[in-house]
PDB file of N, CA and C in Angstrom:
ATOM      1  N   UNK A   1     -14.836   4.415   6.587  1.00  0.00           N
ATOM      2  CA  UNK A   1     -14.817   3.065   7.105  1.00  0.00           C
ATOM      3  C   UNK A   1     -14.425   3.121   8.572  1.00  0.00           C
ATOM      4  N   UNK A   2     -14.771   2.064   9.318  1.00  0.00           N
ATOM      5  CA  UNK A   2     -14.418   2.030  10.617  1.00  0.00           C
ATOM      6  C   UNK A   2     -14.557   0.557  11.147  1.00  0.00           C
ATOM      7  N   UNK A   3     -14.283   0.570  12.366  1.00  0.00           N
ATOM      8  CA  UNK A   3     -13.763  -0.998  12.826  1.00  0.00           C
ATOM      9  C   UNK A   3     -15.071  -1.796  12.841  1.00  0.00           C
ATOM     10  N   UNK A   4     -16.133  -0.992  13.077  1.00  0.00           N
ATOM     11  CA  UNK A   4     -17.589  -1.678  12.657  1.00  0.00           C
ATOM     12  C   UNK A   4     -17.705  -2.435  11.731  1.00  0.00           C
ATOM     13  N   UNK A   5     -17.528  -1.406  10.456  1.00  0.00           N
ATOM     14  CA  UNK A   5     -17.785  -1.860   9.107  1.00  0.00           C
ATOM     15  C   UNK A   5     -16.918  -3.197   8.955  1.00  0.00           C
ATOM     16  N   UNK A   6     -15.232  -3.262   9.470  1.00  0.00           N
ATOM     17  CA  UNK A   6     -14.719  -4.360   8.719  1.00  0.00           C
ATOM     18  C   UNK A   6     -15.185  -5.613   9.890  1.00  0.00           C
ATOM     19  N   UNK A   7     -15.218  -5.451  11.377  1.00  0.00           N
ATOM     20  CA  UNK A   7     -15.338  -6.128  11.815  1.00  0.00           C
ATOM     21  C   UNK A   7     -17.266  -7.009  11.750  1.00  0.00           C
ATOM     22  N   UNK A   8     -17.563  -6.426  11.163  1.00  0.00           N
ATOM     23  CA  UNK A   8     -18.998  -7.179  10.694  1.00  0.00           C
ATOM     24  C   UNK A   8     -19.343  -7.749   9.061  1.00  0.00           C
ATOM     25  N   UNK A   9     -18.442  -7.942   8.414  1.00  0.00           N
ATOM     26  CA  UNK A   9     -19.145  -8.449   7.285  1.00  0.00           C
ATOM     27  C   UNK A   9     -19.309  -9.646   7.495  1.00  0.00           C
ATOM     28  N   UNK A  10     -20.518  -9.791   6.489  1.00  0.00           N
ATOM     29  CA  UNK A  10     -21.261 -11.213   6.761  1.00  0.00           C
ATOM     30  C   UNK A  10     -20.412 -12.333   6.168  1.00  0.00           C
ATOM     31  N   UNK A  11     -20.412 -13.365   7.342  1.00  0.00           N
ATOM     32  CA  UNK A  11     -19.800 -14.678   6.686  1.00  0.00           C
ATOM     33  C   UNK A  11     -20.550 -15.279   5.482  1.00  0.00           C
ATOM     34  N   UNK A  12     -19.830 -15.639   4.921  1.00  0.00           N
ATOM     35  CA  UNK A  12     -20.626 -16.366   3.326  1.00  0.00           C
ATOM     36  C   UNK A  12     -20.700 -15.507   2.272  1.00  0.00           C
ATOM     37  N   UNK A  13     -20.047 -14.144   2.527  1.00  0.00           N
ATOM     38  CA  UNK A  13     -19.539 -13.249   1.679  1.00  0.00           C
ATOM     39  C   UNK A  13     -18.715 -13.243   0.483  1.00  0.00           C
ATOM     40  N   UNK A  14     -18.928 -13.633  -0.563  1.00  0.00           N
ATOM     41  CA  UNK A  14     -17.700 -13.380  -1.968  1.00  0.00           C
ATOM     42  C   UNK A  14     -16.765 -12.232  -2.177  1.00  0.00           C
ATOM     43  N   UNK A  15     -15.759 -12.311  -1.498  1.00  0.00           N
ATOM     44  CA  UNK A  15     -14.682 -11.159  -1.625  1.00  0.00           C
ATOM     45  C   UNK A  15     -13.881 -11.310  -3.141  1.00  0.00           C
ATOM     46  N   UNK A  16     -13.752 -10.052  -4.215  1.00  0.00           N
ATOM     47  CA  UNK A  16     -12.926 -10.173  -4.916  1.00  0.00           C
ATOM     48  C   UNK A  16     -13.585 -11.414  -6.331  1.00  0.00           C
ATOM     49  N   UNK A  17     -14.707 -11.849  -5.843  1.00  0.00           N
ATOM     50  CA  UNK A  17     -15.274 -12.700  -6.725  1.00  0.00           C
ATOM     51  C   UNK A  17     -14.754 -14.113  -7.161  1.00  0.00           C
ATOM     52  N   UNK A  18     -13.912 -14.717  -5.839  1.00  0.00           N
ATOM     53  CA  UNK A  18     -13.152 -15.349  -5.398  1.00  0.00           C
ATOM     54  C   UNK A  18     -12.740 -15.873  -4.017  1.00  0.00           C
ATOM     55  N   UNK A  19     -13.006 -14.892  -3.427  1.00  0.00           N
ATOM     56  CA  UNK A  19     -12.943 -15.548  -1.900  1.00  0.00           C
ATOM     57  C   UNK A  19     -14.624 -15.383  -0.647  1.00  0.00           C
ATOM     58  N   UNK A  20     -14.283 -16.668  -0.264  1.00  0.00           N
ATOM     59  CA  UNK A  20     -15.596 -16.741   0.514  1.00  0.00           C
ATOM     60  C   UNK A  20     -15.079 -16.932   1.942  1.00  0.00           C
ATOM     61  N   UNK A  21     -16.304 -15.771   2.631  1.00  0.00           N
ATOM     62  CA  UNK A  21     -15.367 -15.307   3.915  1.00  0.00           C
ATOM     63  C   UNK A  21     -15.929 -16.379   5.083  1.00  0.00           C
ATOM     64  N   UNK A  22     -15.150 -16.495   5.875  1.00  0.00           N
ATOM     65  CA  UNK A  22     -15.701 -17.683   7.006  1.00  0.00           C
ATOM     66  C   UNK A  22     -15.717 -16.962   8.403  1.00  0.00           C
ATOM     67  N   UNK A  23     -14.513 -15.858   8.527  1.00  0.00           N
ATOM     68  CA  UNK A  23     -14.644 -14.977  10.116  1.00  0.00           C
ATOM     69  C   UNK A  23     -13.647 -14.008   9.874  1.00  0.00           C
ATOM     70  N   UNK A  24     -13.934 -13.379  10.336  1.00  0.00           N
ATOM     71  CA  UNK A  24     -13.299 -11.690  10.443  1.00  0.00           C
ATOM     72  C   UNK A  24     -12.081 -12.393  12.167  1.00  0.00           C
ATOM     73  N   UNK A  25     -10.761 -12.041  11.623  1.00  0.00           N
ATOM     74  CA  UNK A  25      -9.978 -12.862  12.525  1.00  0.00           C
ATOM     75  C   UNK A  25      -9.244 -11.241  13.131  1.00  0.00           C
ATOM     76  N   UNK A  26      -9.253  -9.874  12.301  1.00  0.00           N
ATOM     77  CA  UNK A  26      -9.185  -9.072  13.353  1.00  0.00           C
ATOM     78  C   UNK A  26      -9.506  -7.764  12.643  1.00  0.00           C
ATOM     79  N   UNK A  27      -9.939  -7.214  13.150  1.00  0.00           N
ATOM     80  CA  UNK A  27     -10.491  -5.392  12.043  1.00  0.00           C
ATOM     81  C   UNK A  27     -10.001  -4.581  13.364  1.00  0.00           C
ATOM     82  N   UNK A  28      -9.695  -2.839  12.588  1.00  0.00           N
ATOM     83  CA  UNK A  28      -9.594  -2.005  13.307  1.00  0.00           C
ATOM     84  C   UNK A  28      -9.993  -1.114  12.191  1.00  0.00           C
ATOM     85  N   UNK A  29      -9.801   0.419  12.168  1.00  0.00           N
ATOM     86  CA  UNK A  29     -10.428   1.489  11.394  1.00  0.00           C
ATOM     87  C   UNK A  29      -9.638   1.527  10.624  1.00  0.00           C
ATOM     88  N   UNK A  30      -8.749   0.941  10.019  1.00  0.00           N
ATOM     89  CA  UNK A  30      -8.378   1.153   8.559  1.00  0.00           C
ATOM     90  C   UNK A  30      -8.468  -0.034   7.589  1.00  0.00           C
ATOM     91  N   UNK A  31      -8.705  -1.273   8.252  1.00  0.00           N
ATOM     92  CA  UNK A  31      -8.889  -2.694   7.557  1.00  0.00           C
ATOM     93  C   UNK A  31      -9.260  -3.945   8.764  1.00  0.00           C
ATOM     94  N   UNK A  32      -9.250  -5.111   7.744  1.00  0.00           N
ATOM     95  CA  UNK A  32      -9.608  -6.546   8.741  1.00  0.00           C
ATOM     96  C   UNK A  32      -8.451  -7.625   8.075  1.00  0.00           C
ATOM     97  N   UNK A  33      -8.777  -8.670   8.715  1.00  0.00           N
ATOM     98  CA  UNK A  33      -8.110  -9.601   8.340  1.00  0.00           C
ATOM     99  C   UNK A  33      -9.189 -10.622   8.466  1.00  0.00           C
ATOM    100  N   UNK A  34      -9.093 -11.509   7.706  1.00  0.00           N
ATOM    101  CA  UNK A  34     -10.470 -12.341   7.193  1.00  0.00           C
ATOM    102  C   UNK A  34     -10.156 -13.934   6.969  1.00  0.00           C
ATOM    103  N   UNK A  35     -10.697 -15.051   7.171  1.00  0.00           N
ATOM    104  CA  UNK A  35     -10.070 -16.164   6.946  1.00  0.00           C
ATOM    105  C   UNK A  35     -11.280 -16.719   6.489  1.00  0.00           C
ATOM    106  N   UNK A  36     -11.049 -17.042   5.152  1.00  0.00           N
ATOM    107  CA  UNK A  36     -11.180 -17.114   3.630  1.00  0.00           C
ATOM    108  C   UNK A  36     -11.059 -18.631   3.166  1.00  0.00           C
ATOM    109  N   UNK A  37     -11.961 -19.000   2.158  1.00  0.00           N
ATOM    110  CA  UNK A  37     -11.994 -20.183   1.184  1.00  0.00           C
ATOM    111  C   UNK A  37     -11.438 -19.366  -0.196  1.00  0.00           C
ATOM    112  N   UNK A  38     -10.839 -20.123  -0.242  1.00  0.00           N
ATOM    113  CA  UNK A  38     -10.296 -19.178  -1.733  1.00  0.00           C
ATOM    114  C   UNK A  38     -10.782 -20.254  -2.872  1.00  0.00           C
ATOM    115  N   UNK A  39     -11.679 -20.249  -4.010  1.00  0.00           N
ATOM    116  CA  UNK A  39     -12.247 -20.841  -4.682  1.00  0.00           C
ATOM    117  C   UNK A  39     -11.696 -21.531  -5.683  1.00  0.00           C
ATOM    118  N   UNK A  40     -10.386 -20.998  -6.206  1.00  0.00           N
ATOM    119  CA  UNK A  40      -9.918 -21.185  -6.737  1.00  0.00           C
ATOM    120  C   UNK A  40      -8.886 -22.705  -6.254  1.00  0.00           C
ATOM    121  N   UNK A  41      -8.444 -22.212  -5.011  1.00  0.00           N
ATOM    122  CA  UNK A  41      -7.949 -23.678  -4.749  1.00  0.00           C
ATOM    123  C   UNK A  41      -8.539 -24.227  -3.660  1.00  0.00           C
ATOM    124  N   UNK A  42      -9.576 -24.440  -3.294  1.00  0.00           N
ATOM    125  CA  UNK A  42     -10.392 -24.815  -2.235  1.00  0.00           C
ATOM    126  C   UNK A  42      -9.493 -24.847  -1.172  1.00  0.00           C
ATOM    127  N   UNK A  43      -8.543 -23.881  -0.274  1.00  0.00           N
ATOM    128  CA  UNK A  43      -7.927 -23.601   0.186  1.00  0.00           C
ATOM    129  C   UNK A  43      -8.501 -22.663   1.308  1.00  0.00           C
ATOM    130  N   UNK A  44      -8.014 -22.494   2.944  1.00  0.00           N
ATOM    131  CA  UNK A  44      -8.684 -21.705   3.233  1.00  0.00           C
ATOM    132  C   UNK A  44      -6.625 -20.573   3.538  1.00  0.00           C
ATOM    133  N   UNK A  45      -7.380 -19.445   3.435  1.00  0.00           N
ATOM    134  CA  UNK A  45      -5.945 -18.447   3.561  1.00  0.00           C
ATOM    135  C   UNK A  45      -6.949 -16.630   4.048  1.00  0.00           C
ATOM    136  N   UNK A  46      -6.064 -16.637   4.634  1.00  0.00           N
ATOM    137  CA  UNK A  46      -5.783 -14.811   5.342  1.00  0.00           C
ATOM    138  C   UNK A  46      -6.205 -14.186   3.983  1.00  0.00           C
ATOM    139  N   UNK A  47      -7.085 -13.362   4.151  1.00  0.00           N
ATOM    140  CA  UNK A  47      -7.145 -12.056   3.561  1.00  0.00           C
ATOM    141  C   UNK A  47      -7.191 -10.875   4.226  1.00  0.00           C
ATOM    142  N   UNK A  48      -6.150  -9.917   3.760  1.00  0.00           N
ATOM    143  CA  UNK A  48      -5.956  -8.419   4.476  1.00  0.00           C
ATOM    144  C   UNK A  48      -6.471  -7.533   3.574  1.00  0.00           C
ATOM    145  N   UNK A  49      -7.287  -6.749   3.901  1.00  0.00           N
ATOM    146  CA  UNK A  49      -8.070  -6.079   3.961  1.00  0.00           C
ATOM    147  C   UNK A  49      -7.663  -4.576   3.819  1.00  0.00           C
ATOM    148  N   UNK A  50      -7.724  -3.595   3.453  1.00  0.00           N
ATOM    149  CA  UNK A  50      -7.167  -2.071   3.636  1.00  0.00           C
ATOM    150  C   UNK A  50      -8.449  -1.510   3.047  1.00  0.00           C
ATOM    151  N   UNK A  51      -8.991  -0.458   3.532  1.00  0.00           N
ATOM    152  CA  UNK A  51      -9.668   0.814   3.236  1.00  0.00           C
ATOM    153  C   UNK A  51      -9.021   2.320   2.156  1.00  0.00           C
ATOM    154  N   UNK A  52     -10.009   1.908   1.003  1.00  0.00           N
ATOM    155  CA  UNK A  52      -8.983   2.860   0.431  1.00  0.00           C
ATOM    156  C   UNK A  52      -8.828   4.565   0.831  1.00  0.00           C
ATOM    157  N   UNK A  53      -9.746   4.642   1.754  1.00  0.00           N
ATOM    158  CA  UNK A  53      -9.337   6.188   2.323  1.00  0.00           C
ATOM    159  C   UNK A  53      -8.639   6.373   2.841  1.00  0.00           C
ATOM    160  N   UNK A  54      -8.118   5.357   4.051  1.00  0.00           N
ATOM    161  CA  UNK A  54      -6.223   5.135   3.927  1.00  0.00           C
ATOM    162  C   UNK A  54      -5.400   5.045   3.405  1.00  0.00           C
ATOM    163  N   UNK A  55      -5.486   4.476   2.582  1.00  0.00           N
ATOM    164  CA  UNK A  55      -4.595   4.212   1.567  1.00  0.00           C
ATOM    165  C   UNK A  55      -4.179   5.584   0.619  1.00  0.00           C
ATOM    166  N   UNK A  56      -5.142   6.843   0.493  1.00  0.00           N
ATOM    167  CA  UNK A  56      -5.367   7.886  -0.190  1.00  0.00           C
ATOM    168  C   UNK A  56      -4.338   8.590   0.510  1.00  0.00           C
ATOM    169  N   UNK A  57      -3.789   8.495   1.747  1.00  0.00           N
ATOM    170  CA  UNK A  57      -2.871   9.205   2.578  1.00  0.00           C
ATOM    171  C   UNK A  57      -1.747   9.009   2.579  1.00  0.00           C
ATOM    172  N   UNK A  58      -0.950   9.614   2.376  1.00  0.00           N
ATOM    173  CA  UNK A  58       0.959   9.664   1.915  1.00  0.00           C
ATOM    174  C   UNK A  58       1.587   8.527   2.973  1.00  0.00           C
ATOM    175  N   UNK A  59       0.910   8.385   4.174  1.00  0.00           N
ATOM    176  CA  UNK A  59       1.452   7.432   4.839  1.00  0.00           C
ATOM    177  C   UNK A  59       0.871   6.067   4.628  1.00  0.00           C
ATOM    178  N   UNK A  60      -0.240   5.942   4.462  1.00  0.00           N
ATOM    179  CA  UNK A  60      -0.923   4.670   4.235  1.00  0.00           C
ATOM    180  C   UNK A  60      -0.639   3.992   2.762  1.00  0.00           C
ATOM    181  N   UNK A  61      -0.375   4.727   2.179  1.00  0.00           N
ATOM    182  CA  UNK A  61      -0.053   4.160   1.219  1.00  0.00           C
ATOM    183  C   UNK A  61       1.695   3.688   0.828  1.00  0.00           C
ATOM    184  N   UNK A  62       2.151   4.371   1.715  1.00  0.00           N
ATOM    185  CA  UNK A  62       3.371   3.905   1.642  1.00  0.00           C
ATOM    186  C   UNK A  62       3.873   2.633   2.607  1.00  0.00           C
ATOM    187  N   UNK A  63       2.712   2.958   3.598  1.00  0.00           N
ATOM    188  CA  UNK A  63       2.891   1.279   4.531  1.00  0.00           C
ATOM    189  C   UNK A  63       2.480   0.282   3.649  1.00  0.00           C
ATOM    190  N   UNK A  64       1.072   0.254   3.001  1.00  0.00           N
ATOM    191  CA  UNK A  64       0.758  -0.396   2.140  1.00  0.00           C
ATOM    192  C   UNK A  64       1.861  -1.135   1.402  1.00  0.00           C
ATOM    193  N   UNK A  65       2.258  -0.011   0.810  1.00  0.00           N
ATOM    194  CA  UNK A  65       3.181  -0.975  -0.323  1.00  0.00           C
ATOM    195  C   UNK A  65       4.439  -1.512   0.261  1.00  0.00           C
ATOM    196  N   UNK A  66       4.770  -1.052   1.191  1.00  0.00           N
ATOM    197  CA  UNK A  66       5.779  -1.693   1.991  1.00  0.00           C
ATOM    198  C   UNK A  66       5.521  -3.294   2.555  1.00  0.00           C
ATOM    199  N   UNK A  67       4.411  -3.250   3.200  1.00  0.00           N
ATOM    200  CA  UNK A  67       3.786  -4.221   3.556  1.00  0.00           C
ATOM    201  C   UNK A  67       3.875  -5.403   2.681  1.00  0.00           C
ATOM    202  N   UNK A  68       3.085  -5.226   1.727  1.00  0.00           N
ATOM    203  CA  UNK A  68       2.583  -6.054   0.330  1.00  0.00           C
ATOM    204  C   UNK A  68       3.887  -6.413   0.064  1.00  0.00           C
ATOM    205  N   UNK A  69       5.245  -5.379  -1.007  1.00  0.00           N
ATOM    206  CA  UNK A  69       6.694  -5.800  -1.016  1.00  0.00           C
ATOM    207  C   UNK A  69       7.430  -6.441  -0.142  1.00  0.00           C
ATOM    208  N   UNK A  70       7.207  -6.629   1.336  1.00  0.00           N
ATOM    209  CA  UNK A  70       8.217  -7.631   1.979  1.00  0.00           C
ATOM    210  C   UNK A  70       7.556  -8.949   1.883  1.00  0.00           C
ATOM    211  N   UNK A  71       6.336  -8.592   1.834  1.00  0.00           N
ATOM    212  CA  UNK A  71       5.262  -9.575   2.257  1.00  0.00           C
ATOM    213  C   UNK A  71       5.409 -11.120   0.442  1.00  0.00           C
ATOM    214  N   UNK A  72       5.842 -10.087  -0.262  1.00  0.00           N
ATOM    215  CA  UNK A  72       6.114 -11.146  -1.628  1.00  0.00           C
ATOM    216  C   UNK A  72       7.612 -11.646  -1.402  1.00  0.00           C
ATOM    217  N   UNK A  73       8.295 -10.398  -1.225  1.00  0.00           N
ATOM    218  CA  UNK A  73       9.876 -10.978  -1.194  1.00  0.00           C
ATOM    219  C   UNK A  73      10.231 -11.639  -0.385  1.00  0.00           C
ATOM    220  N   UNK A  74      10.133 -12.188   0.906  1.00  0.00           N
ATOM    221  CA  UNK A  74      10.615 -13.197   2.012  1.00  0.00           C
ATOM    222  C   UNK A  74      10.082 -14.185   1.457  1.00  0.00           C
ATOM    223  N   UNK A  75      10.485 -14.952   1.433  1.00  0.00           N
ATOM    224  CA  UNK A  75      10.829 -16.659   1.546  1.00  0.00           C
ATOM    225  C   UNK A  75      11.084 -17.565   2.104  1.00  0.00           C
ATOM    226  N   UNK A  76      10.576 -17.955   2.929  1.00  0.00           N
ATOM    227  CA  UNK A  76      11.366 -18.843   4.519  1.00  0.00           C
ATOM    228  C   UNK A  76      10.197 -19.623   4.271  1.00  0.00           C
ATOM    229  N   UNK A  77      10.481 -20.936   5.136  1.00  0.00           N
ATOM    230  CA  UNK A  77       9.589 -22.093   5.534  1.00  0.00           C
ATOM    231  C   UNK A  77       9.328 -21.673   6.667  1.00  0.00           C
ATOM    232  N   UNK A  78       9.268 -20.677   7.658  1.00  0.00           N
ATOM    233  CA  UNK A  78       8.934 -19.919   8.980  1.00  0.00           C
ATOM    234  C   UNK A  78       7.934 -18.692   8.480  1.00  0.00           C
ATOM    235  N   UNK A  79       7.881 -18.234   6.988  1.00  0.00           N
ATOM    236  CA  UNK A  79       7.112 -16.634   7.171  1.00  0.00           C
ATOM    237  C   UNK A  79       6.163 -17.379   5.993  1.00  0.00           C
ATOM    238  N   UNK A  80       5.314 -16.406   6.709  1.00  0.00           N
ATOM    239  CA  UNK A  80       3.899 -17.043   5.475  1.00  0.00           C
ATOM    240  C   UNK A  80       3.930 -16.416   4.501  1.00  0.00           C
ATOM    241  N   UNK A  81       3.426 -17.263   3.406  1.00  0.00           N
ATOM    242  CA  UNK A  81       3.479 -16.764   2.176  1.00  0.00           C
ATOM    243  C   UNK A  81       2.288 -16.001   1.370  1.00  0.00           C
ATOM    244  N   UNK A  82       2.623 -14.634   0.608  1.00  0.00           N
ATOM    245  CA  UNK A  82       1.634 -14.079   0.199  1.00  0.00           C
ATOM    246  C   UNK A  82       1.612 -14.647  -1.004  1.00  0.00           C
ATOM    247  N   UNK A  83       0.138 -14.432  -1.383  1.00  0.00           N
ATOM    248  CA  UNK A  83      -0.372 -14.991  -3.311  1.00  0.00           C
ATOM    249  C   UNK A  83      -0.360 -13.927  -3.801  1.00  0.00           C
ATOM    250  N   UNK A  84      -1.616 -13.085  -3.634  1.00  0.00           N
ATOM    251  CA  UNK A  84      -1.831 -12.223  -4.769  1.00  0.00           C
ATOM    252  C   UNK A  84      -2.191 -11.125  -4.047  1.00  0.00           C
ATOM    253  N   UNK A  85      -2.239  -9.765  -4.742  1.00  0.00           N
ATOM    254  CA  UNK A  85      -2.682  -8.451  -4.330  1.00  0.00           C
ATOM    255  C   UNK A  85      -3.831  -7.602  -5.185  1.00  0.00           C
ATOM    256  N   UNK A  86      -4.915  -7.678  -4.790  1.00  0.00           N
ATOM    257  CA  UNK A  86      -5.846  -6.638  -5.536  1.00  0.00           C
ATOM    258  C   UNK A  86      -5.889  -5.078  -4.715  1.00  0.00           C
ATOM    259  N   UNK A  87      -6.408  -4.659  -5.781  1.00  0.00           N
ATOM    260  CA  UNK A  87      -7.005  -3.206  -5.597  1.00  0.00           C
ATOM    261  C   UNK A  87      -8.076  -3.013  -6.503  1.00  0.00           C
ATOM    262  N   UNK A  88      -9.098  -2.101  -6.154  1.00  0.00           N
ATOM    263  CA  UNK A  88     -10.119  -1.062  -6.485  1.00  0.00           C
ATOM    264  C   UNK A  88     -10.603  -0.342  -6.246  1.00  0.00           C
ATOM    265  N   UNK A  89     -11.510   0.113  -5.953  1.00  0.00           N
ATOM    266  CA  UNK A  89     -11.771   1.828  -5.987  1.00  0.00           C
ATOM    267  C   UNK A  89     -11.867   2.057  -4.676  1.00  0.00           C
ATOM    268  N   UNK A  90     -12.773   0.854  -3.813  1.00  0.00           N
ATOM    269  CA  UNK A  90     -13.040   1.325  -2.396  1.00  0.00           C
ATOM    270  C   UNK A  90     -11.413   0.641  -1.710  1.00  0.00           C
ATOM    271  N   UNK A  91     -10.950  -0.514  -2.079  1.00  0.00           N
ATOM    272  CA  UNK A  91     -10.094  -1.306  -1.037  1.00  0.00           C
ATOM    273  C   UNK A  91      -9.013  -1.770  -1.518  1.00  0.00           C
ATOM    274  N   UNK A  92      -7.792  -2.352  -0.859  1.00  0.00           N
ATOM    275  CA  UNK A  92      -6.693  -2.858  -1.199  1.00  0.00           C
ATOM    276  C   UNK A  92      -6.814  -4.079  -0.700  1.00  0.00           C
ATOM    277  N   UNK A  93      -6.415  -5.276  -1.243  1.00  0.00           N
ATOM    278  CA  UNK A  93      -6.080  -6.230  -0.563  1.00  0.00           C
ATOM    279  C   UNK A  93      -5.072  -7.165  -0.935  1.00  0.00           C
ATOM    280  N   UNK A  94      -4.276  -8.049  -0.265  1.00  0.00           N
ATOM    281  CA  UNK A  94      -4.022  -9.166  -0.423  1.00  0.00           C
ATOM    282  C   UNK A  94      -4.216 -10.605   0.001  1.00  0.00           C
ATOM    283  N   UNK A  95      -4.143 -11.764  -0.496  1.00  0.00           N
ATOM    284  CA  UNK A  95      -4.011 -12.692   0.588  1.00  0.00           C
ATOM    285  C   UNK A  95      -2.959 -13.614   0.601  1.00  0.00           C
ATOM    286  N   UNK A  96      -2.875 -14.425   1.566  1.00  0.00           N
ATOM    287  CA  UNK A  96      -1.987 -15.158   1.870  1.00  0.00           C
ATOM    288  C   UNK A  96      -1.892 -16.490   3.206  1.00  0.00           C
ATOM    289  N   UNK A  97      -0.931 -17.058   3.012  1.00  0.00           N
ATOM    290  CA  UNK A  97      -1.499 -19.007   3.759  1.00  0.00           C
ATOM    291  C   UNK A  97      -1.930 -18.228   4.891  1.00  0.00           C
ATOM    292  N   UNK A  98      -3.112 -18.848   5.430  1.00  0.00           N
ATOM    293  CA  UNK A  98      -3.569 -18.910   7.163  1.00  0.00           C
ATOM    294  C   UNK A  98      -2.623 -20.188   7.722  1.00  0.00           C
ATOM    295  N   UNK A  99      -1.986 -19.236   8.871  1.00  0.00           N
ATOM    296  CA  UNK A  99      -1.779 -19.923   9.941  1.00  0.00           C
ATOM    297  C   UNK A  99      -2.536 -20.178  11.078  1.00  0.00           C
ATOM    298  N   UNK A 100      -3.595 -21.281  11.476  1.00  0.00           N
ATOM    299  CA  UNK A 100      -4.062 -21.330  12.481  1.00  0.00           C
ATOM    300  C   UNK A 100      -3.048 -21.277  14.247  1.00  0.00           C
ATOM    301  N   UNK A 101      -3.944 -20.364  14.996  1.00  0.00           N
ATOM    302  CA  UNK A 101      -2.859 -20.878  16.137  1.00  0.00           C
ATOM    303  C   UNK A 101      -3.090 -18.700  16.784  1.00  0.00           C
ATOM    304  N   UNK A 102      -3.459 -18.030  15.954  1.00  0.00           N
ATOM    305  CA  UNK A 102      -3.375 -16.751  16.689  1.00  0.00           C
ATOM    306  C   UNK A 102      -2.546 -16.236  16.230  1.00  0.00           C
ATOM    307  N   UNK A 103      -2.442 -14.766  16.875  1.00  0.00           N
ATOM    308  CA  UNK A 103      -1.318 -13.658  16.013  1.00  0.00           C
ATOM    309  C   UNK A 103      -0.032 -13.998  16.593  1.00  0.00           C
ATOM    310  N   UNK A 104       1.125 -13.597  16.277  1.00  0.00           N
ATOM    311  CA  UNK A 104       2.486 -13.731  16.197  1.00  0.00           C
ATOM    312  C   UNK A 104       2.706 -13.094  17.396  1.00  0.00           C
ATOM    313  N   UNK A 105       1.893 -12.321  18.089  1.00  0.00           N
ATOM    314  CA  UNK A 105       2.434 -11.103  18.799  1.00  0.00           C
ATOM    315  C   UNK A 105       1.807 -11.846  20.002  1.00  0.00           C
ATOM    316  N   UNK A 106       0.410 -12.833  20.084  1.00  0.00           N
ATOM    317  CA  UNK A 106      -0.316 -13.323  21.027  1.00  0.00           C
ATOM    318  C   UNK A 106       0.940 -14.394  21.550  1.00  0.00           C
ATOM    319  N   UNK A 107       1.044 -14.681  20.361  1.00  0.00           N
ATOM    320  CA  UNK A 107       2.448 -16.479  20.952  1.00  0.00           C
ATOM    321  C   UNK A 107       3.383 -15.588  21.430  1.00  0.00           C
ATOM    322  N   UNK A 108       4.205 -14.657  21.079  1.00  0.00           N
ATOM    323  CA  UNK A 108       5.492 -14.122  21.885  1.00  0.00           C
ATOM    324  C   UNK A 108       4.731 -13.892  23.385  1.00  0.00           C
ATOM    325  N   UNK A 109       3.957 -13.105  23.430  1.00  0.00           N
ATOM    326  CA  UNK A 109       3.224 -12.531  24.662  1.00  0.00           C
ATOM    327  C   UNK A 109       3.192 -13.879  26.015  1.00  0.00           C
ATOM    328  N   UNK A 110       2.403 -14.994  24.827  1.00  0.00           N
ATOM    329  CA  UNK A 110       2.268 -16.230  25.489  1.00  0.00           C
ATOM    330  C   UNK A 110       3.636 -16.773  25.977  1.00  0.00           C
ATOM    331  N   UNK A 111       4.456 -17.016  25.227  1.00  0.00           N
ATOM    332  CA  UNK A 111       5.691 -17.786  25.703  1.00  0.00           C
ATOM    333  C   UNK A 111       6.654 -17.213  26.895  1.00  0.00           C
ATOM    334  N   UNK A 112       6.503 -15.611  26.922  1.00  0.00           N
ATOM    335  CA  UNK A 112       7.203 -14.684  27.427  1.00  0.00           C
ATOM    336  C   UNK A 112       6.677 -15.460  29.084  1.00  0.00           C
ATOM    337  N   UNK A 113       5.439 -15.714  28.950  1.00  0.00           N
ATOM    338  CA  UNK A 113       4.984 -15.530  30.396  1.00  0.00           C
ATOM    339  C   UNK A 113       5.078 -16.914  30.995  1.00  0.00           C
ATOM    340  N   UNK A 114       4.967 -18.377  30.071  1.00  0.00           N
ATOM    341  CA  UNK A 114       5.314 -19.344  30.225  1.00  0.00           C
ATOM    342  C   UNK A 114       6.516 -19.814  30.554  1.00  0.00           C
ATOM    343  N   UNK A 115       7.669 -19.022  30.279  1.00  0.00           N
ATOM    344  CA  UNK A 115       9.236 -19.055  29.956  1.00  0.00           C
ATOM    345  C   UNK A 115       9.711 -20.083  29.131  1.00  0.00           C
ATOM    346  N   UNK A 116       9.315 -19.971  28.142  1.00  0.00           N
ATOM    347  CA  UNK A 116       9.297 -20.787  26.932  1.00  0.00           C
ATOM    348  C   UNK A 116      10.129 -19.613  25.999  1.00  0.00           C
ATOM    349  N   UNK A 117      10.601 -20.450  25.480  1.00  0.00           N
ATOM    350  CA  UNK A 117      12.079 -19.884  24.456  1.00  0.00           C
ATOM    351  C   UNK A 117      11.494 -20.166  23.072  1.00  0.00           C
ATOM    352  N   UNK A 118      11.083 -18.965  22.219  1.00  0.00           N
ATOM    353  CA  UNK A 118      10.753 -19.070  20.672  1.00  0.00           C
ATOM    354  C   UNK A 118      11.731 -19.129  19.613  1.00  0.00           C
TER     355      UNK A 118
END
């Protein structure tokens, strides 16, 4: 897999047999992040994405599950919340609420330069 592959799947895509994809919101060579109709609750939410040939690697798989475990256990009205986690043969995924508005790292970046206090 590579940043090609995740960063091009076609919108209108059925992920998981359950989620329908609307835009690839960021890919690199080991996964994407995807913003999703989830069918089930006509909801739209983040799906993350992992490649399981990463995941096959002592480190990737241990970010993985690291990831996924904080990602259920926090609880705040500030951190978004994850639903559910699949796996299969080619991929890992989970998803969880979309926050519109950009990555976490774009707003610090942003405010830093505005002098705006987060």
């Amino acid at each position: 897999m590579n940043k090609i592959f995740f960063a091009n799947l076609i919108p209108g895509a059925l992920l998981y047999s359950r989620f329908v994809l609307k835009r690839c919101l960021h890919a690199n060579e080991i996964g994407g992040v995807y913003l999703c109709t989830d069918k089930h609750t006509n909801e739209n939410v983040a799906l993350k994405i992992f490649s399981s040939q990463w995941l096959h690697t002592s480190d990737g798989r241990r970010r993985f599950e690291r990831e996924v475990g904080f990602s259920f256990l926090c609880r705040h009205e500030h951190i978004i919340k994850s639903h559910e986690c699949f796996i299969d043969d080619d991929f890992a995924a989970f998803s969880m609420e979309y926050a519109a508005g950009g990555s976490l790292q774009r707003l610090i970046q942003q405010s830093s330069t505005e002098g705006v206090r987060t």
